[in-house]
PDB file of N, CA and C in Angstrom:
ATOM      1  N   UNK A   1      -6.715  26.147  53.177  1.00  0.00           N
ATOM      2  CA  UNK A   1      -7.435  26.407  51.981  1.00  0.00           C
ATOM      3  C   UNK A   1      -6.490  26.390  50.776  1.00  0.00           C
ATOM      4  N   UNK A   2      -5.303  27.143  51.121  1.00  0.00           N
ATOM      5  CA  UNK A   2      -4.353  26.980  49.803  1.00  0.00           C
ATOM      6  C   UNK A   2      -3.690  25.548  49.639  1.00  0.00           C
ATOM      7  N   UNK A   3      -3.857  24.647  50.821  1.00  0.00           N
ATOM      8  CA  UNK A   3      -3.441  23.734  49.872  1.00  0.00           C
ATOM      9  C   UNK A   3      -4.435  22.456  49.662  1.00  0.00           C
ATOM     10  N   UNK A   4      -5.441  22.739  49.593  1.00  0.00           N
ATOM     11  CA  UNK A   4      -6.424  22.223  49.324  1.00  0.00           C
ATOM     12  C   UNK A   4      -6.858  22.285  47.673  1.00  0.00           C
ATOM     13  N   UNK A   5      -6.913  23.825  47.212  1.00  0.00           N
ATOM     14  CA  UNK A   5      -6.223  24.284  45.298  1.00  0.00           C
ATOM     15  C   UNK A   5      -5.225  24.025  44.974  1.00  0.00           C
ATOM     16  N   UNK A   6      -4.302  23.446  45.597  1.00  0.00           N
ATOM     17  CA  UNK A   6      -2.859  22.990  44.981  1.00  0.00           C
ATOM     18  C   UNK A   6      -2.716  21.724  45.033  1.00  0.00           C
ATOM     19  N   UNK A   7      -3.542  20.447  45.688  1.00  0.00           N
ATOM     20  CA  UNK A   7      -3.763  19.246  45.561  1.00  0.00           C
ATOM     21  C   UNK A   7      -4.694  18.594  44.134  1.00  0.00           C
ATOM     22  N   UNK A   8      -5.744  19.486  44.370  1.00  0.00           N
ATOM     23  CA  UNK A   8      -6.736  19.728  43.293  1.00  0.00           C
ATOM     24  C   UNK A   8      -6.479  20.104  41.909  1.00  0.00           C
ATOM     25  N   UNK A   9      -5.226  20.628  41.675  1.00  0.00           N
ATOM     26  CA  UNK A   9      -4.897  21.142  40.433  1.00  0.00           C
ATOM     27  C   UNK A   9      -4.027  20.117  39.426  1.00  0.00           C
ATOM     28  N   UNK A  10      -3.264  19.290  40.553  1.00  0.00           N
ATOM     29  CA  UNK A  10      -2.390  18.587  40.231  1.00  0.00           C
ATOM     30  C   UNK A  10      -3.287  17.312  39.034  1.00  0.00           C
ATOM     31  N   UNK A  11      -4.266  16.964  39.548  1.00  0.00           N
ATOM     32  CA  UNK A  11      -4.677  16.121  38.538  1.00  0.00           C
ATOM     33  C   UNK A  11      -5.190  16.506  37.239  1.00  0.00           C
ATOM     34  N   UNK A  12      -5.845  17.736  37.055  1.00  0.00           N
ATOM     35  CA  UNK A  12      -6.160  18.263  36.080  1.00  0.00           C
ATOM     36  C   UNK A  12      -4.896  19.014  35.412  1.00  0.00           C
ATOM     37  N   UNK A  13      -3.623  19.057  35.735  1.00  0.00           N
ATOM     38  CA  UNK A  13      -2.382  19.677  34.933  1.00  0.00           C
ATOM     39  C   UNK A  13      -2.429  17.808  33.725  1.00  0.00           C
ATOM     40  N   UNK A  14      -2.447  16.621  34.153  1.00  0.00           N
ATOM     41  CA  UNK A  14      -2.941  15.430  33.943  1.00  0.00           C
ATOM     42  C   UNK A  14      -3.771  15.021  32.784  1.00  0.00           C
ATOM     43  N   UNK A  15      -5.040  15.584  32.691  1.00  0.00           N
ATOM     44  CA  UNK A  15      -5.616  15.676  31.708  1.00  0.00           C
ATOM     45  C   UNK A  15      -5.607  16.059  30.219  1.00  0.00           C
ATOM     46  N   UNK A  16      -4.773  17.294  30.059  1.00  0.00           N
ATOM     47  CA  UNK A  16      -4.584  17.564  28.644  1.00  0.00           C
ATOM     48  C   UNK A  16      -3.782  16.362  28.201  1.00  0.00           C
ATOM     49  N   UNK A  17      -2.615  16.060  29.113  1.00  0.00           N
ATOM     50  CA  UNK A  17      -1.732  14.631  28.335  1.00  0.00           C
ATOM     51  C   UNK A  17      -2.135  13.741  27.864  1.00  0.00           C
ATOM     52  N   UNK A  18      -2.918  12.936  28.507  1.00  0.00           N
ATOM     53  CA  UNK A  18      -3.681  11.865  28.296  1.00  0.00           C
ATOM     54  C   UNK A  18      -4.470  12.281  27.203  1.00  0.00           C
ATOM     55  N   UNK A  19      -5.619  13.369  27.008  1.00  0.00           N
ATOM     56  CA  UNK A  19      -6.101  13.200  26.025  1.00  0.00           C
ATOM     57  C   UNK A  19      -5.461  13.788  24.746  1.00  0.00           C
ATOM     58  N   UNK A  20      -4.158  14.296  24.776  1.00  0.00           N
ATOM     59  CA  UNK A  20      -3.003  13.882  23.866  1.00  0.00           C
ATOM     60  C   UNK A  20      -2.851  13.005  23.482  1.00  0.00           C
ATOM     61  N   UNK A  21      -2.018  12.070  24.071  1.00  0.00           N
ATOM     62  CA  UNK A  21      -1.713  10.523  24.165  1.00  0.00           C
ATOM     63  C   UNK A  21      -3.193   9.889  23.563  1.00  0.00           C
ATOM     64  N   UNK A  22      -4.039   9.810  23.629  1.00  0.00           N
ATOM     65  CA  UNK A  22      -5.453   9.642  23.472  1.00  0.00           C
ATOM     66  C   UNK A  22      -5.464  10.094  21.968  1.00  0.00           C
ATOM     67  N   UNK A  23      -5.385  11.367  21.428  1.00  0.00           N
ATOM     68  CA  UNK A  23      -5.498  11.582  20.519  1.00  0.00           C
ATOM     69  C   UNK A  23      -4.555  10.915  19.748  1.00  0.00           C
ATOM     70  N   UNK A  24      -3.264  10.782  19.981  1.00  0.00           N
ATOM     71  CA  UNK A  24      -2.272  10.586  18.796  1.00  0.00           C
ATOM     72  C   UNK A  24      -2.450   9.004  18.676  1.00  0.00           C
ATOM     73  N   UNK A  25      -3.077   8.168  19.520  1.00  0.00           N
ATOM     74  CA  UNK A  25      -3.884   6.156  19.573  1.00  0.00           C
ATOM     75  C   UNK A  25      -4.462   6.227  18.305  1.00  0.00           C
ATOM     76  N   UNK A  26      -5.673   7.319  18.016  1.00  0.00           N
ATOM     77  CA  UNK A  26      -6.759   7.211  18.283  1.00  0.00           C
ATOM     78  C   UNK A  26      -5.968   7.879  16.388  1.00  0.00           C
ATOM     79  N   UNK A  27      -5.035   8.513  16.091  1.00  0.00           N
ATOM     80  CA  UNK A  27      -4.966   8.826  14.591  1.00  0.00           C
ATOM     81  C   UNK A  27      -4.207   7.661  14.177  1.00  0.00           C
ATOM     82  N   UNK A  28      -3.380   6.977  14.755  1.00  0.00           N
ATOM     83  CA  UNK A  28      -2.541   5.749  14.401  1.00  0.00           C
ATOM     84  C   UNK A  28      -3.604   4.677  13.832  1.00  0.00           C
ATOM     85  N   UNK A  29      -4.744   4.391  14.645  1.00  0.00           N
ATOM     86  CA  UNK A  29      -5.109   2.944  14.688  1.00  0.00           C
ATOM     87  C   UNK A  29      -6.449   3.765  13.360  1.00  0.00           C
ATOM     88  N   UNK A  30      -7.048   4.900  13.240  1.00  0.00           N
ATOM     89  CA  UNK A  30      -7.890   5.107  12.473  1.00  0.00           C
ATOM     90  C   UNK A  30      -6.895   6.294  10.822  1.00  0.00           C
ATOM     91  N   UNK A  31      -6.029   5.838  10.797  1.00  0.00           N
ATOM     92  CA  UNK A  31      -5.400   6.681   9.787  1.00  0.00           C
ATOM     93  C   UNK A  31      -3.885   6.067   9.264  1.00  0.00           C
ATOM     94  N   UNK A  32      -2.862   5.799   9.965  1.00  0.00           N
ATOM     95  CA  UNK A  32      -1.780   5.364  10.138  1.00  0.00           C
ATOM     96  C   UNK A  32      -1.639   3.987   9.450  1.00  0.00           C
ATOM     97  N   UNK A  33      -2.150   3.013   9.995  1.00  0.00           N
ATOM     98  CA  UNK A  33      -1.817   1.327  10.307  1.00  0.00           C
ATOM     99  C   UNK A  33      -2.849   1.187   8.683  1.00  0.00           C
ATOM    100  N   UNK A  34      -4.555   1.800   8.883  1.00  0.00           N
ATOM    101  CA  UNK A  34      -4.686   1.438   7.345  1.00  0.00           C
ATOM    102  C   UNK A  34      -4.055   1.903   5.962  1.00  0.00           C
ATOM    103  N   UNK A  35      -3.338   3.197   6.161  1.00  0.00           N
ATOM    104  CA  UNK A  35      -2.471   3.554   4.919  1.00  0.00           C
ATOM    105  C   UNK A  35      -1.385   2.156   4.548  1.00  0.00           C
ATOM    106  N   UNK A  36      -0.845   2.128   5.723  1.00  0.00           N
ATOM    107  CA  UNK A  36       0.489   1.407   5.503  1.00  0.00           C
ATOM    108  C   UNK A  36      -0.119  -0.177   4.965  1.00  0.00           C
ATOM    109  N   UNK A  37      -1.269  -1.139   5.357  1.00  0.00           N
ATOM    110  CA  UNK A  37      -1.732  -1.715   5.027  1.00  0.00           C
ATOM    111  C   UNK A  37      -2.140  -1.418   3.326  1.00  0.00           C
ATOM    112  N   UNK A  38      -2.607  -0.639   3.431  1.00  0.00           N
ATOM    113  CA  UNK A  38      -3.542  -0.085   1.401  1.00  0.00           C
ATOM    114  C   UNK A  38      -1.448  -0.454   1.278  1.00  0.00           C
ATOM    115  N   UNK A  39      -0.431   0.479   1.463  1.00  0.00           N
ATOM    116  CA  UNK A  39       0.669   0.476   0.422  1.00  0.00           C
ATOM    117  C   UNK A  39       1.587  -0.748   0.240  1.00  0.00           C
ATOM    118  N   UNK A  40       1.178  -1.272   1.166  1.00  0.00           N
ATOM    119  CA  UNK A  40       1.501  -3.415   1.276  1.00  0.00           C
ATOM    120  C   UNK A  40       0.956  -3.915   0.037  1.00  0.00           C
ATOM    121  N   UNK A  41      -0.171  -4.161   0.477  1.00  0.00           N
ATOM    122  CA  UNK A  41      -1.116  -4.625  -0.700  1.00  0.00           C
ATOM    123  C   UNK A  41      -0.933  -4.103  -1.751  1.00  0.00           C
ATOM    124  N   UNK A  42      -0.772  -2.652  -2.166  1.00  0.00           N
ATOM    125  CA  UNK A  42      -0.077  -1.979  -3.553  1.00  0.00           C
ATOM    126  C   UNK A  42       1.007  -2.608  -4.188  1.00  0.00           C
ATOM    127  N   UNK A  43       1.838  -2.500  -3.220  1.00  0.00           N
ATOM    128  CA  UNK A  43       3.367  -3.207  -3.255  1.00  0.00           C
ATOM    129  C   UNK A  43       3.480  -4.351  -3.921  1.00  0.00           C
ATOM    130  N   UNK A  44       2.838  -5.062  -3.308  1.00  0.00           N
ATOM    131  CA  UNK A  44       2.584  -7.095  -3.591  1.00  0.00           C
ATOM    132  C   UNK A  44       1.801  -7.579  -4.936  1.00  0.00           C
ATOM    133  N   UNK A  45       0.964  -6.249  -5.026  1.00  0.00           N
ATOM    134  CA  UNK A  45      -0.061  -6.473  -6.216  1.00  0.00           C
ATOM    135  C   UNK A  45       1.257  -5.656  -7.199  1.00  0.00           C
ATOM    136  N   UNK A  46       1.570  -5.085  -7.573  1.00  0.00           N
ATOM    137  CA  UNK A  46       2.956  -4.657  -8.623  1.00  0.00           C
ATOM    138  C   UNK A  46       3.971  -5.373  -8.425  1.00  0.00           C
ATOM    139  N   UNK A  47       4.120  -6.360  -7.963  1.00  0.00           N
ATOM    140  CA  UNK A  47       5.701  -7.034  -7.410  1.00  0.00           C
ATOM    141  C   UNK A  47       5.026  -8.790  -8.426  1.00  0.00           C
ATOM    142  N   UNK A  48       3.177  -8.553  -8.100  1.00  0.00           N
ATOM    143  CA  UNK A  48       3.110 -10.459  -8.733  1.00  0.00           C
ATOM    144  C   UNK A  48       2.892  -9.542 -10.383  1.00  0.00           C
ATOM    145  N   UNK A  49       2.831  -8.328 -10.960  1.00  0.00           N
ATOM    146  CA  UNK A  49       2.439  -8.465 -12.492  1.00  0.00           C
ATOM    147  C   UNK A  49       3.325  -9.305 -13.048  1.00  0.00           C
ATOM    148  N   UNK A  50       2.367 -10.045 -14.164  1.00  0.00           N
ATOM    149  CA  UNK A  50       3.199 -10.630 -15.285  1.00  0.00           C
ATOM    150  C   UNK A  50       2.516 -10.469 -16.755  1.00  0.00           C
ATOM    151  N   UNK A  51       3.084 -10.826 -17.653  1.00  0.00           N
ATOM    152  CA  UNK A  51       3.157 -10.639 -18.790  1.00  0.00           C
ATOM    153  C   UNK A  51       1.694 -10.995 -19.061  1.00  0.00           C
ATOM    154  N   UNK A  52       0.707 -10.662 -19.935  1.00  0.00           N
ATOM    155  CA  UNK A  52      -0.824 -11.275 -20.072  1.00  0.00           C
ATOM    156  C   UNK A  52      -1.769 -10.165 -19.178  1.00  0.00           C
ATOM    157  N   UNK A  53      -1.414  -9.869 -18.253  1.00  0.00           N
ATOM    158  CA  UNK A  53      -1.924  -9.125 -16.903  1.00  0.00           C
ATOM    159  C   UNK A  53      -3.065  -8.228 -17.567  1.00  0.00           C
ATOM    160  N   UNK A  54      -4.453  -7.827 -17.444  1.00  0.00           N
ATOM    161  CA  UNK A  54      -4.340  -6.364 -17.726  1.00  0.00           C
ATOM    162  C   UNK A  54      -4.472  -5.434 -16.798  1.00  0.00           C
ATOM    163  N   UNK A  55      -4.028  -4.183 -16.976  1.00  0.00           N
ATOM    164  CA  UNK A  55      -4.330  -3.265 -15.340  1.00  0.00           C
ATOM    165  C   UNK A  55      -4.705  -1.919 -16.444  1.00  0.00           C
ATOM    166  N   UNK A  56      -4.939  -1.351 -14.587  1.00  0.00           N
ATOM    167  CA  UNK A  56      -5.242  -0.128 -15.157  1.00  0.00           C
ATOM    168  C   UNK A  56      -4.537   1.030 -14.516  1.00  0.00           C
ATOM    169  N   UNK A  57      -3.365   1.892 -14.836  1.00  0.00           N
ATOM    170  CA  UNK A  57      -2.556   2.684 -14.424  1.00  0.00           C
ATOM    171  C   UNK A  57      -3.636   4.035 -13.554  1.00  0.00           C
ATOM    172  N   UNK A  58      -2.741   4.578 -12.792  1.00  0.00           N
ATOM    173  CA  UNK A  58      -3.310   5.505 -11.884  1.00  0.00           C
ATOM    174  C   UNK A  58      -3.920   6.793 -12.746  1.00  0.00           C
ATOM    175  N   UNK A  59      -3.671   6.607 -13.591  1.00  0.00           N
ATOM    176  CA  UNK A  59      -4.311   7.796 -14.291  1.00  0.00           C
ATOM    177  C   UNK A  59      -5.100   7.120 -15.439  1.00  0.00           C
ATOM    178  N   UNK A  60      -5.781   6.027 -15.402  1.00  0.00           N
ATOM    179  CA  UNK A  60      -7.225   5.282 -15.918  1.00  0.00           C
ATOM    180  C   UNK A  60      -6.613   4.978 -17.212  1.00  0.00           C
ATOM    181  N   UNK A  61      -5.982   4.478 -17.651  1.00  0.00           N
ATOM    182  CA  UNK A  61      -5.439   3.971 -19.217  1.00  0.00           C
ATOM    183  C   UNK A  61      -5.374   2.356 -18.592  1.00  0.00           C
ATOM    184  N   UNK A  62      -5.731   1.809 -19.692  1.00  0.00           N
ATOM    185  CA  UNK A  62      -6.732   0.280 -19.102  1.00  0.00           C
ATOM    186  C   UNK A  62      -5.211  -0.230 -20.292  1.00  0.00           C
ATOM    187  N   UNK A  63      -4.619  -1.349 -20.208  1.00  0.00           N
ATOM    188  CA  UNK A  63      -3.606  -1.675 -21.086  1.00  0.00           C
ATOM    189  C   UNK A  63      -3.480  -3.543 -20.725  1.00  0.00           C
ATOM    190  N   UNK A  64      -2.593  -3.965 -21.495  1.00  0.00           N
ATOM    191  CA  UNK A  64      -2.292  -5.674 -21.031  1.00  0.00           C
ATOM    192  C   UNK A  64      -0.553  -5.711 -20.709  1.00  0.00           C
ATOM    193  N   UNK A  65      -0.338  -5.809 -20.177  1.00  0.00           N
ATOM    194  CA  UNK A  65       1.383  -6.262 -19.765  1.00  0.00           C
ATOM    195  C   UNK A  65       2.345  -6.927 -20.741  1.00  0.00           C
ATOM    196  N   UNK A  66       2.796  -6.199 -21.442  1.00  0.00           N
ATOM    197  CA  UNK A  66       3.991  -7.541 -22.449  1.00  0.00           C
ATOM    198  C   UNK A  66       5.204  -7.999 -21.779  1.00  0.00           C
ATOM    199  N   UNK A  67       5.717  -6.922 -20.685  1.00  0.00           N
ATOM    200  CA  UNK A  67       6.847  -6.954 -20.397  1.00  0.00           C
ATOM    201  C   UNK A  67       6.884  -6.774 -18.939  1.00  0.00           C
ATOM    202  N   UNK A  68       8.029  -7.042 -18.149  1.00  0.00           N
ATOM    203  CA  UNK A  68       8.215  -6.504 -16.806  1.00  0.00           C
ATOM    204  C   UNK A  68       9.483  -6.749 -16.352  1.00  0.00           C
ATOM    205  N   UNK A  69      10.049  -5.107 -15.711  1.00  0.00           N
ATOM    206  CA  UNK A  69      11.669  -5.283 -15.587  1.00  0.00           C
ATOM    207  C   UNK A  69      11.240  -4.978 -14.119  1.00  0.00           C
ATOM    208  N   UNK A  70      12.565  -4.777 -13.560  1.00  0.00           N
ATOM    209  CA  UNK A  70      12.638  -4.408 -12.281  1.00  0.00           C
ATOM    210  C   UNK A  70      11.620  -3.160 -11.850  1.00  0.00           C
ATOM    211  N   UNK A  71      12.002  -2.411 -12.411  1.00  0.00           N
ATOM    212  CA  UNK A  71      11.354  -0.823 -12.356  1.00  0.00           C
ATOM    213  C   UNK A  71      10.044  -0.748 -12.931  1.00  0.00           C
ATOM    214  N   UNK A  72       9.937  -1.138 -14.293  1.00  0.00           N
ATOM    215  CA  UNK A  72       9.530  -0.529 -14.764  1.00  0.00           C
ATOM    216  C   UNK A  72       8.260  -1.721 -15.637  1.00  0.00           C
ATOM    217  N   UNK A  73       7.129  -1.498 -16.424  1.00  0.00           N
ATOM    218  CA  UNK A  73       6.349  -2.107 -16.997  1.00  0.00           C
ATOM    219  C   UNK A  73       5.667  -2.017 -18.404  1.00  0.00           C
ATOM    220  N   UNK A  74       6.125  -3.026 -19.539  1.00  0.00           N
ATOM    221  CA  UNK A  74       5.784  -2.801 -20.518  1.00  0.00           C
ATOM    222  C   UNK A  74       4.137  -2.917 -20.867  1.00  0.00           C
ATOM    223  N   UNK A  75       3.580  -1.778 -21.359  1.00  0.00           N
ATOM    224  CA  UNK A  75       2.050  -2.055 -21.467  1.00  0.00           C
ATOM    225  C   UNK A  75       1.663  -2.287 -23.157  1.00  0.00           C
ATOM    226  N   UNK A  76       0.820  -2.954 -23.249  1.00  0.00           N
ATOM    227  CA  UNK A  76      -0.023  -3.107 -24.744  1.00  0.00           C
ATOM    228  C   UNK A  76      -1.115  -1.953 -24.798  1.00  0.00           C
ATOM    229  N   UNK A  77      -1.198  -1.432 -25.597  1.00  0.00           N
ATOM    230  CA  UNK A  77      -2.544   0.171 -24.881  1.00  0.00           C
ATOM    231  C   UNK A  77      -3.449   0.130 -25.979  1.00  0.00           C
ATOM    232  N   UNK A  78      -3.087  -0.218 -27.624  1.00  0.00           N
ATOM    233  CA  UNK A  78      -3.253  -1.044 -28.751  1.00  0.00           C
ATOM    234  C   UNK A  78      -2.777  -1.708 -29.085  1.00  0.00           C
ATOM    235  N   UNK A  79      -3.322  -2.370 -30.413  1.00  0.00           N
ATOM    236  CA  UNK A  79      -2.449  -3.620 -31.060  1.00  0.00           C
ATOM    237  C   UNK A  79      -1.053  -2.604 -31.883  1.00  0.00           C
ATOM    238  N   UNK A  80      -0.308  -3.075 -31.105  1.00  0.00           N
ATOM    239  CA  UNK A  80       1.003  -2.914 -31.974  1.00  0.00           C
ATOM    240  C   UNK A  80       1.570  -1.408 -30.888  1.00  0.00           C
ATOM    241  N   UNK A  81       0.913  -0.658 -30.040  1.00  0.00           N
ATOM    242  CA  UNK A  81       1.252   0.494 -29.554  1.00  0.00           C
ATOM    243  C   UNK A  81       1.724  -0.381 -27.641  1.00  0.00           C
ATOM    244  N   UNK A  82       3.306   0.112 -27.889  1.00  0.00           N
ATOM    245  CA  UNK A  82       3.722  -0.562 -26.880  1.00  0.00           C
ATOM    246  C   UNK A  82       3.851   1.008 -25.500  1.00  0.00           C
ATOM    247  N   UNK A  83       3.798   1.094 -24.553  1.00  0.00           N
ATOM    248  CA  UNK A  83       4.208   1.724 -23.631  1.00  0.00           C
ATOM    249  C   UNK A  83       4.993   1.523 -22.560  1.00  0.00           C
ATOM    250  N   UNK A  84       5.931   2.237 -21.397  1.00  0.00           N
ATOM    251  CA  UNK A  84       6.348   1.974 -20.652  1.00  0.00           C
ATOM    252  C   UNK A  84       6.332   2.452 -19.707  1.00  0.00           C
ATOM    253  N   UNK A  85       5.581   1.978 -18.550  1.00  0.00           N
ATOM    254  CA  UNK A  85       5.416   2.503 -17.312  1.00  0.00           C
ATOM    255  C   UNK A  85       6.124   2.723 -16.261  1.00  0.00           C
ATOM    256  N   UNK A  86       6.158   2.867 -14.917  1.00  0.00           N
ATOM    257  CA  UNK A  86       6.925   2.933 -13.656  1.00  0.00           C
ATOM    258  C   UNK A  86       5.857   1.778 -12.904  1.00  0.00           C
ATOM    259  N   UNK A  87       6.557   0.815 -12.325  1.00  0.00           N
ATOM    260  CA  UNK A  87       5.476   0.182 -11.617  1.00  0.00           C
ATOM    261  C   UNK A  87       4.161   0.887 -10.411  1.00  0.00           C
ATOM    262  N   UNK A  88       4.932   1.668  -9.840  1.00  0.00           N
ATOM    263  CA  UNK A  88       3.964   2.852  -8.905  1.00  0.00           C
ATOM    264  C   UNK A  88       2.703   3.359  -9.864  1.00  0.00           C
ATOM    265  N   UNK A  89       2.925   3.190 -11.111  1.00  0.00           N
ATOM    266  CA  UNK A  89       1.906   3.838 -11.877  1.00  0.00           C
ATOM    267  C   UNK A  89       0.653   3.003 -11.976  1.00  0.00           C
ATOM    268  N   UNK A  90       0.646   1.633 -11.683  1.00  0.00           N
ATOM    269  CA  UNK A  90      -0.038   0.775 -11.832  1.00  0.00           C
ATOM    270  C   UNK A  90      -0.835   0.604 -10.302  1.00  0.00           C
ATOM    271  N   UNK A  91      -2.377   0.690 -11.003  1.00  0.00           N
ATOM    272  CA  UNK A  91      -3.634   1.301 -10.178  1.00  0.00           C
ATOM    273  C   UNK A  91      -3.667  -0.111  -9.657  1.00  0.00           C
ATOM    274  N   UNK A  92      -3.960  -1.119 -10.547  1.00  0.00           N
ATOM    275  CA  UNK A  92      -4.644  -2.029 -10.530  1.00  0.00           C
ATOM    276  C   UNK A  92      -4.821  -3.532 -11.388  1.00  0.00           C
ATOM    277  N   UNK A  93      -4.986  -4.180 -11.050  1.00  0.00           N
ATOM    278  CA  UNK A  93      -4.893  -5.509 -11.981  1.00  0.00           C
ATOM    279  C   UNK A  93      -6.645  -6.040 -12.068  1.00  0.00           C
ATOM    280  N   UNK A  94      -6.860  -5.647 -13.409  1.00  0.00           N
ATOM    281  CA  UNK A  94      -8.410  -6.147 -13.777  1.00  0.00           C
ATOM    282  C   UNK A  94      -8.476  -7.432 -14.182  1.00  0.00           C
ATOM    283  N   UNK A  95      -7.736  -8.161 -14.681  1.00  0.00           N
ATOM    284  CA  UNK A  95      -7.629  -9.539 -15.323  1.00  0.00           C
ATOM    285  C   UNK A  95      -5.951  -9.893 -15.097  1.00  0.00           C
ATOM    286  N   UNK A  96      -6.322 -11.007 -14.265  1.00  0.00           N
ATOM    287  CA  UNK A  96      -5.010 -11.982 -14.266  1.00  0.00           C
ATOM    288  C   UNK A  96      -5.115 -13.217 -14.638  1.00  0.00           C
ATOM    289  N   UNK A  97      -3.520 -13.254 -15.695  1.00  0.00           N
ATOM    290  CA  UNK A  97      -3.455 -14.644 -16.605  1.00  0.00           C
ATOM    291  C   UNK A  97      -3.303 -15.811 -15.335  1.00  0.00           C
ATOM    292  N   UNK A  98      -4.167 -16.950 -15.355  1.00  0.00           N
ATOM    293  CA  UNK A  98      -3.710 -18.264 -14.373  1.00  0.00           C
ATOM    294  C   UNK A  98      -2.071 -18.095 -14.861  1.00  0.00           C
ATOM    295  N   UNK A  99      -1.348 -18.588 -13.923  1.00  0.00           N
ATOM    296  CA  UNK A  99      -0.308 -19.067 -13.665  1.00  0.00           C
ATOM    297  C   UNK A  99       0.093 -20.408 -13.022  1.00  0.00           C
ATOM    298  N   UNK A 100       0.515 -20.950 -14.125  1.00  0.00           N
ATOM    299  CA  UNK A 100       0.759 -21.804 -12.766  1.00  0.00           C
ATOM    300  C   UNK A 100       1.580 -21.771 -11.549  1.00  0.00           C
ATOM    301  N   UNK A 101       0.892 -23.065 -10.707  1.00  0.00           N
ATOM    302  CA  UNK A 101       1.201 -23.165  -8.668  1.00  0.00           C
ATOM    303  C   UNK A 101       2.419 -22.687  -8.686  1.00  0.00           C
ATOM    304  N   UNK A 102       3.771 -23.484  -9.515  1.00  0.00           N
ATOM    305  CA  UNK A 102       5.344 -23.326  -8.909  1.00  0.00           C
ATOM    306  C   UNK A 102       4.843 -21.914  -9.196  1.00  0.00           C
ATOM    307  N   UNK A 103       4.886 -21.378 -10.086  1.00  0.00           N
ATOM    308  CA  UNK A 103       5.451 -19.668 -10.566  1.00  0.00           C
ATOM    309  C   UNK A 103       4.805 -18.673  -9.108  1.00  0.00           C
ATOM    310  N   UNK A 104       3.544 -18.915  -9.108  1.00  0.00           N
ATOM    311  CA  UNK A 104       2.684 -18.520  -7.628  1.00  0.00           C
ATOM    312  C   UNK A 104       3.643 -18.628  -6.579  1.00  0.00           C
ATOM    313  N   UNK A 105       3.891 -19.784  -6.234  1.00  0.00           N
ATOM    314  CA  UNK A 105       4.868 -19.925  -5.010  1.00  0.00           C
ATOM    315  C   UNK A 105       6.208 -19.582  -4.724  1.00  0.00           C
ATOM    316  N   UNK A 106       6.709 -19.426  -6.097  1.00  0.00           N
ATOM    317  CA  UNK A 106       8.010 -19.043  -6.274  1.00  0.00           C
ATOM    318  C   UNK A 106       7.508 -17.362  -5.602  1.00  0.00           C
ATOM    319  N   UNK A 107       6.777 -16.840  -6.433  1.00  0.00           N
ATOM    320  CA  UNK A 107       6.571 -15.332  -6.202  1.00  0.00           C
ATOM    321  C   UNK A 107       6.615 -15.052  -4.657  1.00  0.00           C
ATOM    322  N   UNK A 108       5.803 -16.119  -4.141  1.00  0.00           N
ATOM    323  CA  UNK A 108       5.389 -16.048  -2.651  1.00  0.00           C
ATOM    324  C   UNK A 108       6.379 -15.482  -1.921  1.00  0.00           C
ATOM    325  N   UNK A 109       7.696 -16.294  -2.150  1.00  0.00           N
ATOM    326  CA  UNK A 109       8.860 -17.023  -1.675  1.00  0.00           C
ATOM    327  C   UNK A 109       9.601 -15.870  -1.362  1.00  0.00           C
ATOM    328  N   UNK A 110       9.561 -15.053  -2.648  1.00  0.00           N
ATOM    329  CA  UNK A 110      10.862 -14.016  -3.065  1.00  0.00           C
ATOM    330  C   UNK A 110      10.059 -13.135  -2.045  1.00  0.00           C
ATOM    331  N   UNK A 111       8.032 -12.641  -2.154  1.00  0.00           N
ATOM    332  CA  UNK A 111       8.203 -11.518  -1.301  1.00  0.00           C
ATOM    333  C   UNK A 111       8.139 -11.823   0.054  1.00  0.00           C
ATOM    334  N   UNK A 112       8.341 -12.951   0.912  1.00  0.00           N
ATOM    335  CA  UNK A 112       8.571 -12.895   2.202  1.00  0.00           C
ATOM    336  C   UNK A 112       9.635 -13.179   2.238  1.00  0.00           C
ATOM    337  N   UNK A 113      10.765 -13.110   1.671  1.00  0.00           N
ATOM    338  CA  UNK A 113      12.430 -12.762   1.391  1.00  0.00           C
ATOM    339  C   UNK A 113      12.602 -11.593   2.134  1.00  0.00           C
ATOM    340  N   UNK A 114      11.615 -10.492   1.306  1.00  0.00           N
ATOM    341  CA  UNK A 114      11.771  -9.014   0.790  1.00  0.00           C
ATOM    342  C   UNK A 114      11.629  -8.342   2.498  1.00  0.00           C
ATOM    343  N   UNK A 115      10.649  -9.298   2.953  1.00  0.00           N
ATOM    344  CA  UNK A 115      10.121  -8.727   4.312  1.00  0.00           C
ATOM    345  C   UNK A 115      10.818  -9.186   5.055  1.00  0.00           C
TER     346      UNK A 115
END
């Protein structure tokens, strides 16, 4: 009889792991993988601004792009009122100037460099 409860137990010591392991799948593939995806796409969308651009910074100030350094991003917010952003600050791109193909591809180029 006793070892009949000690065969029996062994698989259920089993169970909490798995649905561990189970749980921590199950936050990766529904939490994890789409963040890192959204901060790609963030990334790539602040890496193509150019000059003409307009966006709209994370804290809703709608502006046009005059400038763009490494870091950082010159905004138009009025006529004649220049600002300077952090690229991270930038929500979004509402209107993009055509560019032309080379400049596109060039961009391409540099961010699968980067990667």
């Amino acid at each position: 009889m006793l070892y009949a409860a000690a065969s029996g137990g062994g698989a259920g010591g089993l169970t909490p792991i798995l649905m561990i392991a189970l749980l921590f799948g199950v936050m990766y593939f529904m939490m994890i993988r789409p963040q890192q995806k959204r901060r790609r796409e963030a990334e790539q969308m602040q890496s193509a601004l150019a000059p003409g651009d307009e966006i709209v910074t994370i804290g809703g100030l709608h502006g046009t792009v005059t400038g763009v350094d490494d870091e950082t991003v010159l905004l138009e917010i009025a006529p004649g009122v220049q600002t300077k952003y952090a690229r991270p600050a930038i929500a979004r791109v509402v209107k993009q100037v055509e560019r032309p193909e080379a400049i596109d591809s060039a961009v391409e180029e540099v961010e699968s460099v980067k990667e």
